[in-house]
Protein backbone atom coordinates (compact mmCIF):
# COMPACT_ATOMS: atom_id res chain seq x y z
CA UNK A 1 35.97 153.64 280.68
CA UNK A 2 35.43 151.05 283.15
CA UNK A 3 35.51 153.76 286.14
CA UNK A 4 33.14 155.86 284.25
CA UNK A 5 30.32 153.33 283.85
CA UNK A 6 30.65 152.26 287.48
CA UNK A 7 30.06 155.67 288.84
CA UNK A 8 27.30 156.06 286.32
CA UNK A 9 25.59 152.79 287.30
CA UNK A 10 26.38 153.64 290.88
CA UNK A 11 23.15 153.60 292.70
CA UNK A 12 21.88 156.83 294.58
CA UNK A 13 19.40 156.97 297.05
CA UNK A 14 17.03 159.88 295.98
CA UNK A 15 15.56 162.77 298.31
CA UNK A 16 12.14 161.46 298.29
CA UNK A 17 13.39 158.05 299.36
CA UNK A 18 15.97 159.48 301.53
CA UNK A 19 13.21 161.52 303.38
CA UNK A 20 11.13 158.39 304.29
CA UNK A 21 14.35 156.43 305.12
CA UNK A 22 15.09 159.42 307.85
CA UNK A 23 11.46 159.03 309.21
CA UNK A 24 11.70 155.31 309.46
CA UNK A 25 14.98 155.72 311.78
CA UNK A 26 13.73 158.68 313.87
CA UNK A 27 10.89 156.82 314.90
CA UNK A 28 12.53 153.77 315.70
CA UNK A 29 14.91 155.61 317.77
CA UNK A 30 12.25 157.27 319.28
CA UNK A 31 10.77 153.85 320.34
CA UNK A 32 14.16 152.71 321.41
CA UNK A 33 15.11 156.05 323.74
CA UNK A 34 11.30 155.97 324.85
CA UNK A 35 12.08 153.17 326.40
CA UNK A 36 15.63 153.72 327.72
CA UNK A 37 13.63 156.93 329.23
CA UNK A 38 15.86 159.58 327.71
CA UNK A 39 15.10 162.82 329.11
CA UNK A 40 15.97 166.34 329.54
CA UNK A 41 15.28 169.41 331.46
CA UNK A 42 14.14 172.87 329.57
CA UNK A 43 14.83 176.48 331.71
CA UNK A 44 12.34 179.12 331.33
CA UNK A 45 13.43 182.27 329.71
CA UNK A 46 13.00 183.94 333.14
CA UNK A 47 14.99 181.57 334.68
CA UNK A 48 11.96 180.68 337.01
CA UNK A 49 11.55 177.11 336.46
CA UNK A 50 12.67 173.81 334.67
CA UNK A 51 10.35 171.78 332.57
CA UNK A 52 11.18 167.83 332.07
CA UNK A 53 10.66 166.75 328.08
CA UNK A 54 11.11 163.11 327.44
CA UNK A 55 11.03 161.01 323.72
CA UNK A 56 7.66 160.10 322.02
CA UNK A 57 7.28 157.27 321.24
CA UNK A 58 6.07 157.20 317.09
CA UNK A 59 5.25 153.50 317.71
CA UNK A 60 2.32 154.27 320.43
CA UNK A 61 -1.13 154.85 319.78
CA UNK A 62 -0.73 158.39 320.02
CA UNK A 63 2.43 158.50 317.87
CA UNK A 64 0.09 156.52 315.10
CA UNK A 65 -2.66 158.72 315.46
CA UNK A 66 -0.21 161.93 315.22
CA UNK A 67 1.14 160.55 311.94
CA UNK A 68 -1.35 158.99 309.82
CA UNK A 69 -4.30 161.66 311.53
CA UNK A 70 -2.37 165.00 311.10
CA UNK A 71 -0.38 164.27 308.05
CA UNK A 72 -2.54 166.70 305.52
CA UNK A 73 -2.67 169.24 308.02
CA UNK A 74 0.98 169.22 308.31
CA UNK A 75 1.80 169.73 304.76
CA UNK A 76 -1.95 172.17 304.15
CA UNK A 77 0.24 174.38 307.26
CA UNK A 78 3.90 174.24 305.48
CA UNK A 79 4.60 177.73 305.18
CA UNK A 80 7.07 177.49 302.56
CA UNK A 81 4.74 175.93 300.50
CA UNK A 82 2.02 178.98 300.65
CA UNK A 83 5.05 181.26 300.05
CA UNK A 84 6.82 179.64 297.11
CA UNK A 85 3.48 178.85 294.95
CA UNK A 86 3.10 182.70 295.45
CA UNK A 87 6.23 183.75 294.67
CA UNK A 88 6.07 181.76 291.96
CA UNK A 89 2.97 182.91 290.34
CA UNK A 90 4.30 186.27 290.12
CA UNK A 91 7.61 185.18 288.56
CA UNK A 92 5.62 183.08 285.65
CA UNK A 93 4.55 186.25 284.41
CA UNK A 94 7.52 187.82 284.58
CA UNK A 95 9.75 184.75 282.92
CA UNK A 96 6.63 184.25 280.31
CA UNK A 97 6.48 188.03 279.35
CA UNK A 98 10.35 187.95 278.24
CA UNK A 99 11.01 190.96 280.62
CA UNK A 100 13.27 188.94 282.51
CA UNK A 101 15.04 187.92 279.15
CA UNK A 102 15.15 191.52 278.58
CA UNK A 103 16.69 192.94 281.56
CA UNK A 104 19.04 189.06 281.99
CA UNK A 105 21.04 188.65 279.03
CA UNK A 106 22.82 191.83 279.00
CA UNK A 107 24.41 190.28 282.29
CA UNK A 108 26.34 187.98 279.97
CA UNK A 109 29.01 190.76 279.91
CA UNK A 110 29.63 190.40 283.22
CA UNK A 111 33.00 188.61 284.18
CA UNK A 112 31.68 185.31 285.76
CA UNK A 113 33.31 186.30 288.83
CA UNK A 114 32.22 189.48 289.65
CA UNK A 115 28.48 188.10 288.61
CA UNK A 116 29.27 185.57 291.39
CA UNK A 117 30.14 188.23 294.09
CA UNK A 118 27.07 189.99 293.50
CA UNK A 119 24.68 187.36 293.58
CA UNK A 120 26.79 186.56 296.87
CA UNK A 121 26.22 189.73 298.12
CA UNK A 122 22.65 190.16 297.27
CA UNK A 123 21.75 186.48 298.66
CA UNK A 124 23.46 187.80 302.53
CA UNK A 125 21.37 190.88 302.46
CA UNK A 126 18.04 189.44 301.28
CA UNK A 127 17.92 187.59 304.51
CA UNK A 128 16.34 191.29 305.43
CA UNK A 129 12.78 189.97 303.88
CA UNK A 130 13.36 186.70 305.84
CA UNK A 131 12.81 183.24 304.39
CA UNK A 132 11.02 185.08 301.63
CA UNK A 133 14.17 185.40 299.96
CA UNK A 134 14.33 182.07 299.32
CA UNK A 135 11.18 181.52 297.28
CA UNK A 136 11.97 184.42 295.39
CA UNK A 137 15.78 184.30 294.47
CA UNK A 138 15.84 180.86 294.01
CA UNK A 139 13.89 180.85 290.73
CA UNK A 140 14.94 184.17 289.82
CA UNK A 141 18.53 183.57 289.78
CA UNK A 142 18.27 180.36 288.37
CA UNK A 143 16.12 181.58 285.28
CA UNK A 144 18.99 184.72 285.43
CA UNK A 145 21.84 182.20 284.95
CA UNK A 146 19.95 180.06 282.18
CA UNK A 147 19.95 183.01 280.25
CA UNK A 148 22.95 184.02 280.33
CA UNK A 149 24.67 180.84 278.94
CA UNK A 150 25.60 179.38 282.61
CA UNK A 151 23.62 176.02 284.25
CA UNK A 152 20.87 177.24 286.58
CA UNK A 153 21.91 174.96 289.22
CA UNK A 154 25.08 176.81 289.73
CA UNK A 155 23.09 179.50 290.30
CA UNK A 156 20.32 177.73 292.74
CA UNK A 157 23.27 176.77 295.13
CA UNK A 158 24.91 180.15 294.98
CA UNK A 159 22.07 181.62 296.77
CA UNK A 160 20.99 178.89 298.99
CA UNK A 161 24.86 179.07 300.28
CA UNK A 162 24.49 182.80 300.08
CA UNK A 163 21.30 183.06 301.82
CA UNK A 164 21.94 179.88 304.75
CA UNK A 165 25.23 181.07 305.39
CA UNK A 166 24.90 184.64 305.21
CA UNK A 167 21.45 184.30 307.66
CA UNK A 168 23.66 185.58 310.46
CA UNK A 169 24.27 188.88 309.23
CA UNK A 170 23.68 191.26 306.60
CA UNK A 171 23.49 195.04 306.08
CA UNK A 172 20.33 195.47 308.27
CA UNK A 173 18.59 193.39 311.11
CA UNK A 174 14.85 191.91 310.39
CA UNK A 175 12.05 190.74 312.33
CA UNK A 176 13.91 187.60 313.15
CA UNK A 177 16.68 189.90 315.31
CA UNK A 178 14.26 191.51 316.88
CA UNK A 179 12.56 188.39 318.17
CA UNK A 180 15.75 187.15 319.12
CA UNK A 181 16.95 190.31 320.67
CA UNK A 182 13.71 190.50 322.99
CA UNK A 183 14.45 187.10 324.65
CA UNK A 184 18.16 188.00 325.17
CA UNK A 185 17.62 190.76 326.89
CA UNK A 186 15.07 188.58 328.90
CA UNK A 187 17.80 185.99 329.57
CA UNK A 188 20.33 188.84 330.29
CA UNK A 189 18.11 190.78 333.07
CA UNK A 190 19.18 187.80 335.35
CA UNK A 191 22.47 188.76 335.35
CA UNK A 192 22.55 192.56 334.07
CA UNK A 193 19.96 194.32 335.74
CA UNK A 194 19.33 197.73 333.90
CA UNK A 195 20.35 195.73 330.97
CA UNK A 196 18.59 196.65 327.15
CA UNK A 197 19.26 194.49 323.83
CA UNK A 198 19.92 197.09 321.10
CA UNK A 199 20.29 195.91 317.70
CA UNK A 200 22.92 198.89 316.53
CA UNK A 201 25.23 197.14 318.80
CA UNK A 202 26.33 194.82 316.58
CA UNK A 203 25.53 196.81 313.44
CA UNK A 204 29.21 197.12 312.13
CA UNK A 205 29.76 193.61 312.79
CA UNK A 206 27.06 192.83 310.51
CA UNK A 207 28.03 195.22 307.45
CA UNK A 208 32.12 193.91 307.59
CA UNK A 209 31.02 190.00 307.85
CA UNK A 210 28.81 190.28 305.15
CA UNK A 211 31.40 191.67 302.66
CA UNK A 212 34.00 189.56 304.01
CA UNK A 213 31.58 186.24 303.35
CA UNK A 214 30.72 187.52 299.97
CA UNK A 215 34.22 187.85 298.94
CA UNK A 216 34.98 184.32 300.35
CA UNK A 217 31.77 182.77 298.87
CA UNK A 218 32.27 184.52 295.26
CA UNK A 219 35.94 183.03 295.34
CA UNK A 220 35.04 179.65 296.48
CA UNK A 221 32.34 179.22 293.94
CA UNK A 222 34.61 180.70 291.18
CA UNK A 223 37.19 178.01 292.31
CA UNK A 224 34.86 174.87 293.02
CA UNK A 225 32.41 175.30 291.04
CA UNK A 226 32.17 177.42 287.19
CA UNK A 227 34.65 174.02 285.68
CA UNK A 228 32.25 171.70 286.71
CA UNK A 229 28.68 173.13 285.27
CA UNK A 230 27.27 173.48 281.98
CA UNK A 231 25.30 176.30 280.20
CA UNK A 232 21.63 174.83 278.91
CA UNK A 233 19.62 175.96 275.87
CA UNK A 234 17.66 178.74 276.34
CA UNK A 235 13.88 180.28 274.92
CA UNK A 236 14.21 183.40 273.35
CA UNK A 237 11.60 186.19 273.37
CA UNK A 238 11.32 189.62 271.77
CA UNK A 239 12.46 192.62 273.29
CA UNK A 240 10.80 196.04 273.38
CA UNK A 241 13.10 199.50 274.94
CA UNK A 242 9.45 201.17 274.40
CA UNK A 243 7.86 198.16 276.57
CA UNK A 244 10.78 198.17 279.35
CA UNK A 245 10.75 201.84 279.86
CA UNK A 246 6.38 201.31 280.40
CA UNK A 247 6.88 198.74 282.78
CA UNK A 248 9.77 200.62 284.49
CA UNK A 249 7.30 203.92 284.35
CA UNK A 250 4.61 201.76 286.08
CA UNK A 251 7.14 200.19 288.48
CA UNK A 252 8.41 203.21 290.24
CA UNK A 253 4.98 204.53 290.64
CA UNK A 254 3.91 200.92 292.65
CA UNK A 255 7.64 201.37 294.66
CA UNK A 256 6.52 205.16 295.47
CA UNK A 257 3.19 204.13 296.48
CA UNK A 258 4.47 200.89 298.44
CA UNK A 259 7.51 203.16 300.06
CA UNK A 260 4.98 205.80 300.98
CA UNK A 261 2.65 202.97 302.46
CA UNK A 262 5.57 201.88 305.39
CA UNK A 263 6.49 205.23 306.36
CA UNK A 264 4.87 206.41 309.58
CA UNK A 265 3.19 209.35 310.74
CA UNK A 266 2.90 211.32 307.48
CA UNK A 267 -0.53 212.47 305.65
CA UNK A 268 -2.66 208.41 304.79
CA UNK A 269 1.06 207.14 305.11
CA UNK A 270 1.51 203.78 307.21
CA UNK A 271 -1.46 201.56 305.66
CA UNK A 272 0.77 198.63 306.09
CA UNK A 273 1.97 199.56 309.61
CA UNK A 274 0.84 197.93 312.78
CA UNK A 275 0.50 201.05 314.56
CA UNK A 276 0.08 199.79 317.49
CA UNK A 277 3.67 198.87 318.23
CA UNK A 278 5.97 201.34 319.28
CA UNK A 279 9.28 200.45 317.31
CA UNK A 280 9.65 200.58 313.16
CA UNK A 281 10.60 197.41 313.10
CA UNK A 282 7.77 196.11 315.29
CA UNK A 283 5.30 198.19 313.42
CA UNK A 284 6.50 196.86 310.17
CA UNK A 285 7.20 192.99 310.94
CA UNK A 286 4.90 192.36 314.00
CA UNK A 287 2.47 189.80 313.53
CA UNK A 288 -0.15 192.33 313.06
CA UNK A 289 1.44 194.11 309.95
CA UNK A 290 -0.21 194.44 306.59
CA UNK A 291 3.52 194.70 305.59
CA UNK A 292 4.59 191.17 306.95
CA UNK A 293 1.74 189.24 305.74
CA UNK A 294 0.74 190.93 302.78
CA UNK A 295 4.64 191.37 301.37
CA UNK A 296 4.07 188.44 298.74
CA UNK A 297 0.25 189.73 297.90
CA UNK A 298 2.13 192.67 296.42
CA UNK A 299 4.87 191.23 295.25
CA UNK A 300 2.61 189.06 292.43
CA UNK A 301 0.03 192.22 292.10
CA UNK A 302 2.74 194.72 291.07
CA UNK A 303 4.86 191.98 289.06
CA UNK A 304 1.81 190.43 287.37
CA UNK A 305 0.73 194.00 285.70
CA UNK A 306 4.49 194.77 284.76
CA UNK A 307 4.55 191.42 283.32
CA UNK A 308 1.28 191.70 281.82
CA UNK A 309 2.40 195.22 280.34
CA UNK A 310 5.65 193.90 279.02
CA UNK A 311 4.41 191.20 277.39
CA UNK A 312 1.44 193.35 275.83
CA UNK A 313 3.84 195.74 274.30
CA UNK A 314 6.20 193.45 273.08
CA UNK A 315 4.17 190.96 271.82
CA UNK A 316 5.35 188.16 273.95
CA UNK A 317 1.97 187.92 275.44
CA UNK A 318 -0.85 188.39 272.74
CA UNK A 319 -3.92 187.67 273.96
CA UNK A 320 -5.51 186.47 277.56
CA UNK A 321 -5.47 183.22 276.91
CA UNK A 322 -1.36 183.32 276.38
CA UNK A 323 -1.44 185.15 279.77
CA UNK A 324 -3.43 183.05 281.89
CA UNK A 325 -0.77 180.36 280.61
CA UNK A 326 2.18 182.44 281.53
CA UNK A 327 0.84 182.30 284.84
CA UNK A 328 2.00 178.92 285.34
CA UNK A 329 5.17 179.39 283.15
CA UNK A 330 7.50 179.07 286.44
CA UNK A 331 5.42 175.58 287.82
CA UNK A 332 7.32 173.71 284.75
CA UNK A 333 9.08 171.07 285.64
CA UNK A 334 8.38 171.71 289.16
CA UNK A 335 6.24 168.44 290.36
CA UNK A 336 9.20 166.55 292.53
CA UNK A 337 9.84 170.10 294.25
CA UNK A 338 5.72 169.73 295.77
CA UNK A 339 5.91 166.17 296.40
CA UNK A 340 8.85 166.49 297.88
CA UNK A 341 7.61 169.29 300.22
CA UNK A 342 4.57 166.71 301.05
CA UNK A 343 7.52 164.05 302.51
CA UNK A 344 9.38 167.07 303.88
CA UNK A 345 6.63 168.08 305.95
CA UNK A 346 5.87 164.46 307.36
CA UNK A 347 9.19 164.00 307.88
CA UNK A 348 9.60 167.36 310.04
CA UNK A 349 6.66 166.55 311.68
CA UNK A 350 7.22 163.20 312.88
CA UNK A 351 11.10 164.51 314.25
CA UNK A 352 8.95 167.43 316.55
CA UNK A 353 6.62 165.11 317.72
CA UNK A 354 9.20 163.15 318.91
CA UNK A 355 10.55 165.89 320.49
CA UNK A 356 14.81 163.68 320.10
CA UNK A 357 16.02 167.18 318.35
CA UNK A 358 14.64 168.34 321.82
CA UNK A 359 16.22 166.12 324.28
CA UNK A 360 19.14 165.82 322.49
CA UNK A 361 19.53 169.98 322.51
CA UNK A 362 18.96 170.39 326.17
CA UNK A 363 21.21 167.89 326.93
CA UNK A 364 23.74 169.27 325.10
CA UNK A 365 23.24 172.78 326.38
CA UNK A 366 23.26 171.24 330.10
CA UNK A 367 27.01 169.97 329.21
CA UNK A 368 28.09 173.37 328.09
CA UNK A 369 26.45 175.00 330.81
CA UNK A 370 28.78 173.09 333.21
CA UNK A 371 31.55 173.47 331.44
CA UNK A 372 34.57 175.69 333.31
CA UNK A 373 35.65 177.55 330.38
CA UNK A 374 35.92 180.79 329.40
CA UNK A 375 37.17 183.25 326.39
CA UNK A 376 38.50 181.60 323.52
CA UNK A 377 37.69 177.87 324.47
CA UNK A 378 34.12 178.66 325.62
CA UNK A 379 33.47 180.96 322.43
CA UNK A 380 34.86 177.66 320.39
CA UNK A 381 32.61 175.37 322.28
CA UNK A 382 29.65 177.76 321.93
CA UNK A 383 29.60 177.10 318.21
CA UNK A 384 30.06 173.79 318.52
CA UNK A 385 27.45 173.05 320.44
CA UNK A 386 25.00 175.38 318.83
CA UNK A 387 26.02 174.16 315.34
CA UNK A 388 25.42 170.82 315.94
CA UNK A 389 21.95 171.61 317.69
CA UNK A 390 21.05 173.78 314.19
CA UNK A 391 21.61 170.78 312.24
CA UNK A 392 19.25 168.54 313.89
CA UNK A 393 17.09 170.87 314.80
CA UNK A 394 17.52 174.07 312.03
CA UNK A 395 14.42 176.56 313.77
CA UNK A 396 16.11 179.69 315.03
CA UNK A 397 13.86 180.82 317.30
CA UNK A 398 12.93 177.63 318.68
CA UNK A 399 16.63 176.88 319.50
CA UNK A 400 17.33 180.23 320.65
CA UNK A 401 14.55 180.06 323.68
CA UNK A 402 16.29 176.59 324.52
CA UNK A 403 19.60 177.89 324.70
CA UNK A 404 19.26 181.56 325.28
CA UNK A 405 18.38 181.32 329.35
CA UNK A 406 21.75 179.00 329.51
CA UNK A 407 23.92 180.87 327.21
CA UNK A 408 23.51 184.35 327.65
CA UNK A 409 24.46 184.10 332.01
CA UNK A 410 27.33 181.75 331.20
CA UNK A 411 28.62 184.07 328.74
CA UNK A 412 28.34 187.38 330.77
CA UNK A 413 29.87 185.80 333.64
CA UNK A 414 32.83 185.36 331.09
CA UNK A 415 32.58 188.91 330.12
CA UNK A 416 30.95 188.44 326.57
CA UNK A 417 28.07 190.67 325.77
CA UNK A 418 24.44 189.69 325.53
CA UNK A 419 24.62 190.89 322.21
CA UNK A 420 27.93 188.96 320.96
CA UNK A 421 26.31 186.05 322.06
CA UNK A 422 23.81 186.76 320.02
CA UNK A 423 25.59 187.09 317.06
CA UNK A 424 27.73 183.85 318.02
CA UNK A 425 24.14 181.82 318.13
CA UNK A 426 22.93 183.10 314.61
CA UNK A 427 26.23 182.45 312.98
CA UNK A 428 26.15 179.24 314.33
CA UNK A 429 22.58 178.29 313.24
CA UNK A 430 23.47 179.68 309.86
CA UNK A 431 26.31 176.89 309.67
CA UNK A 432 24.58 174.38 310.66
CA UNK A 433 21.70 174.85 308.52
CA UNK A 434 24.29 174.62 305.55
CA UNK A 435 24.76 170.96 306.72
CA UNK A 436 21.47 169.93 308.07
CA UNK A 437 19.65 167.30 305.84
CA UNK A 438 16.09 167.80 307.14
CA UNK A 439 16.22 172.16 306.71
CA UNK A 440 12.74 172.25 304.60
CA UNK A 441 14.68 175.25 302.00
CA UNK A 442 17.57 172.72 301.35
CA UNK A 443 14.78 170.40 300.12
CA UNK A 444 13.59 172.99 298.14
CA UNK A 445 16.98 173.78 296.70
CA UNK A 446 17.13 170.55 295.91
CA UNK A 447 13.58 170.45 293.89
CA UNK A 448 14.80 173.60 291.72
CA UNK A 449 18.07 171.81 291.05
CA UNK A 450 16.01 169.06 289.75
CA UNK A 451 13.88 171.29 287.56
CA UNK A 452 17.02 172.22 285.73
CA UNK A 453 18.26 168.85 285.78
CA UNK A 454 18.62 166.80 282.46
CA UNK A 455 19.65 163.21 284.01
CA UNK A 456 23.32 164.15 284.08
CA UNK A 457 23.64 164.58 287.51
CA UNK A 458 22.37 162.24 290.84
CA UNK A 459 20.32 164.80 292.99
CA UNK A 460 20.16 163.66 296.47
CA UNK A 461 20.42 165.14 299.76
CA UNK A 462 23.77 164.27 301.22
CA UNK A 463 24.98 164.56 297.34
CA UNK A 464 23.92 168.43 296.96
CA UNK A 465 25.45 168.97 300.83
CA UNK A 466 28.63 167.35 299.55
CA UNK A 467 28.42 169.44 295.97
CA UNK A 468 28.37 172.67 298.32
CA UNK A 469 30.43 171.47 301.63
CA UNK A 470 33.84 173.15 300.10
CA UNK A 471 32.43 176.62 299.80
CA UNK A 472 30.64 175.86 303.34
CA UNK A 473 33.45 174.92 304.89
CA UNK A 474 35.87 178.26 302.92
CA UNK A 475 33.04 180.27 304.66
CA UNK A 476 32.41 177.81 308.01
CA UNK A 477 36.29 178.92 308.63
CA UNK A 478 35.78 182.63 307.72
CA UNK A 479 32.88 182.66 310.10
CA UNK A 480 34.83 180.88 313.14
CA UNK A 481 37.92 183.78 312.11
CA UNK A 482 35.67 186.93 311.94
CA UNK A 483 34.27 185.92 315.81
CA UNK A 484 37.58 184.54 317.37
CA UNK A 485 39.20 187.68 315.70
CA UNK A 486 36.62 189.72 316.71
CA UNK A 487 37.26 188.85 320.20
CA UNK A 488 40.43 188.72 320.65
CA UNK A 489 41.04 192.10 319.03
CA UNK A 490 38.38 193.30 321.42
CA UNK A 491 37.35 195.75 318.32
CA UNK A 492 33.57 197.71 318.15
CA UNK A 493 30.71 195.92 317.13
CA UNK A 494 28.32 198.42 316.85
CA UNK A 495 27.50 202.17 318.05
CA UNK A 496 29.86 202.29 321.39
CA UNK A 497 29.61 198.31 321.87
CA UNK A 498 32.42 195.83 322.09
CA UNK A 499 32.32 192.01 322.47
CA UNK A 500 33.47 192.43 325.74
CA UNK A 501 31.19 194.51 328.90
């Protein structure tokens, strides 16, 4: 009894708190390296040129004027935010409708753990839509597993693992691999002349990791996890077989219509195309592209009218006034997930402005550079060093035109593809992100865990890392296993690629 009220009266610092306590000590130790003139040089992607990047100082008059001056801009720019109010607009309808009660709670006859491996799976292969999958399985899954008797927050950290971990692979590239891709081949012409990234060279790669993490993930969180968590109480709403099968009706005809609208060079076909690129995946994810930008748009159009019709035909929804409320249906409980994005972004923006995350990765990727290693030990150190530089500093493609001009010679001299190295980098980032305290969809994992939380548990940061650091370190090992295997069995990676040239 004694041990159970000291861990309940233990004190825990919150994420909120925890955020500003970061950005106090980044900006002192900005001041302090400022001073001791910590530095760093940054190679061009051609390989042309070096460019020196030094510590901010947060404490100068420009470092004052960058926080207090730009600190609504930062958080009016957060991406995430734009994209998770959206997503969430069009999964209020859904929720408030009772279609996703419908089509949830026959999933209770689901063994636990084959539920698990799917979610698993599907989590890995969202990554294919990008950090949208975030905003949208993240609420979806965790309204799935309140309704079928198991605690939401299991479910919220099943796909955040799922997702984070599985970002370096999957059953198809996106946009992301492509913009990596384009500045490895860049980094690889110094070396390999006629050389040309192709993303089907590691294509097989991808499809065996991502069942192999899925099975690994499902049995980890089957093992870790389904003792520990509690189902909630649940709202109940009527269901309707004549409603679902309208809404499914109306459904395919938007998915025909939205299928028809990304495939090129058929009769009024490609309205969501940027035509002007000469790849699919260009055309579809370029900056340009209806598809890229407009994605959520549709998303909450097609899902707000099959919402609105299941709800009409059931009865769940009555009037308009009962739907313009089940428009906000999925914002309950949801007020520390926005202010937490607010600290979030000042946070992030304070730690770029510094540019230590900078410094600090250059540096690092100087050491390895020097390093005499090849093979195994310089494959090792790779994700090492590029693990540790994702956790300080979790932006892919940011990192990626650090390290790429550094890594991708030093790795063809040792007779490792452009294209392994690749892969090496992103599974590494995905790691690291799994452990990184300031990577902005961990903080909004954490402000869906506390919409579902009833003052049982102590949400914070470095709490919800540690809740999830056994099934990221079961899949951390898997990871480091599937590329040291890889190698050393010298096996295919894609269509007539290998890991070695």
């Amino acid at each position: 009894m004694l041990k159970r009220n000291k861990n309940k009266n233990k004190k825990h610092i919150g994420p909120i708190t925890m955020m500003i306590a970061i950005t106090i000590v980044v900006m002192f130790l900005s001041f302090i390296l400022n001073k001791l003139g910590f530095k760093g040089y940054i190679t061009e992607m051609d390989m042309s040129s070096t460019d020196l990047v030094t510590v901010n100082n947060a404490f100068s008059k420009e470092g004052i004027q960058q926080i207090i001056g730009n600190s609504v801009a930062n958080f009016r720019a957060l991406e995430p935010l734009v994209v998770l109010i959206m997503s969430l607009i069009s999964i209020s309808v859904l929720e408030a409708s009772g279609l996703l009660y419908h089509l949830f709670t026959p999933l209770k006859r689901i063994k636990p753990s084959i539920l698990t491996f799917i979610i698993m799976f599907i989590s890995i292969i969202s990554t294919i839509i990008g950090d949208y999958s975030y905003a949208i399985l993240l609420p979806v899954i965790g309204i799935l597993y309140n309704y079928i008797g198991r605690d939401p927050k299991l479910g919220i950290m099943t796909v955040f693992i799922g997702i984070t971990m599985g970002y370096g692979t999957g059953l198809m590239f996106n946009y992301q691999d492509i913009q990596l891709g384009s500045m490895t081949e860049i980094a690889a012409l110094d070396v390999l002349k006629d050389y040309s990234f192709s993303q089907m060279s590691i294509i097989l790669l991808m499809i065996i990791s991502t069942v192999i993490l899925s099975l690994v993930g499902s049995y980890a969180i089957n093992h870790y996890f389904n003792k520990k968590y509690k189902s909630e109480e649940i709202e109940e709403f009527n269901k309707s077989g004549r409603a679902l099968k309208v809404t499914a009706l109306v459904f395919i005809i938007f998915l025909a219509i939205f299928i028809y609208s990304i495939i090129p060079n058929l009769p009024l076909s490609g309205l969501l195309l940027d035509s002007n690129n000469g790849s699919y995946m260009d055309q579809l994810f370029s900056e340009h592209a209806a598809f890229r930008e407009g994605f959520l748009l549709l998303f909450i159009i097609v899902f707000m009218i099959c919402g609105y019709i299941y709800g009409k035909i059931s009865r769940n929804i009555k009037n308009n006034k009962e739907y313009n409320k089940a428009i906000s249906k999925a914002f309950e409980n949801t007020g520390f997930l926005f202010a937490s994005l607010f600290f979030a972004s000042l946070m992030i923006s304070i730690i770029d402005w510094t540019n230590i995350t900078t410094v600090i990765s250059v540096n690092l990727i100087d050491f390895l550079g020097k390093m005499q290693l090849s093979g195994f030990f310089l494959i090792v150190l790779t994700l090492l060093v590029c693990i540790i530089i994702s956790i300080i500093s979790p932006k892919t493609i940011y990192n990626w035109q650090l390290m790429a001009p550094v890594l991708v010679p030093l790795l063809i001299r040792a007779n490792i593809t452009p294209s392994f190295t690749q892969f090496i980098f992103k599974v590494a980032d995905s790691i690291g992100k799994s452990f990184s305290p300031i990577y902005i969809y961990l903080i909004i994992a954490i402000g869906f865990l506390y919409k579902y939380d009833d003052d049982r548990d102590n949400i914070t940061i470095f709490g919800t890392i540690k809740k999830m650091m056994p099934i990221t370190i079961m899949l951390t090992i898997a990871w480091i296993v599937i590329i040291l295997g890889w190698n050393l069995l010298g096996m295919r990676t894609g269509l007539g690629t290998y890991t070695t040239i």
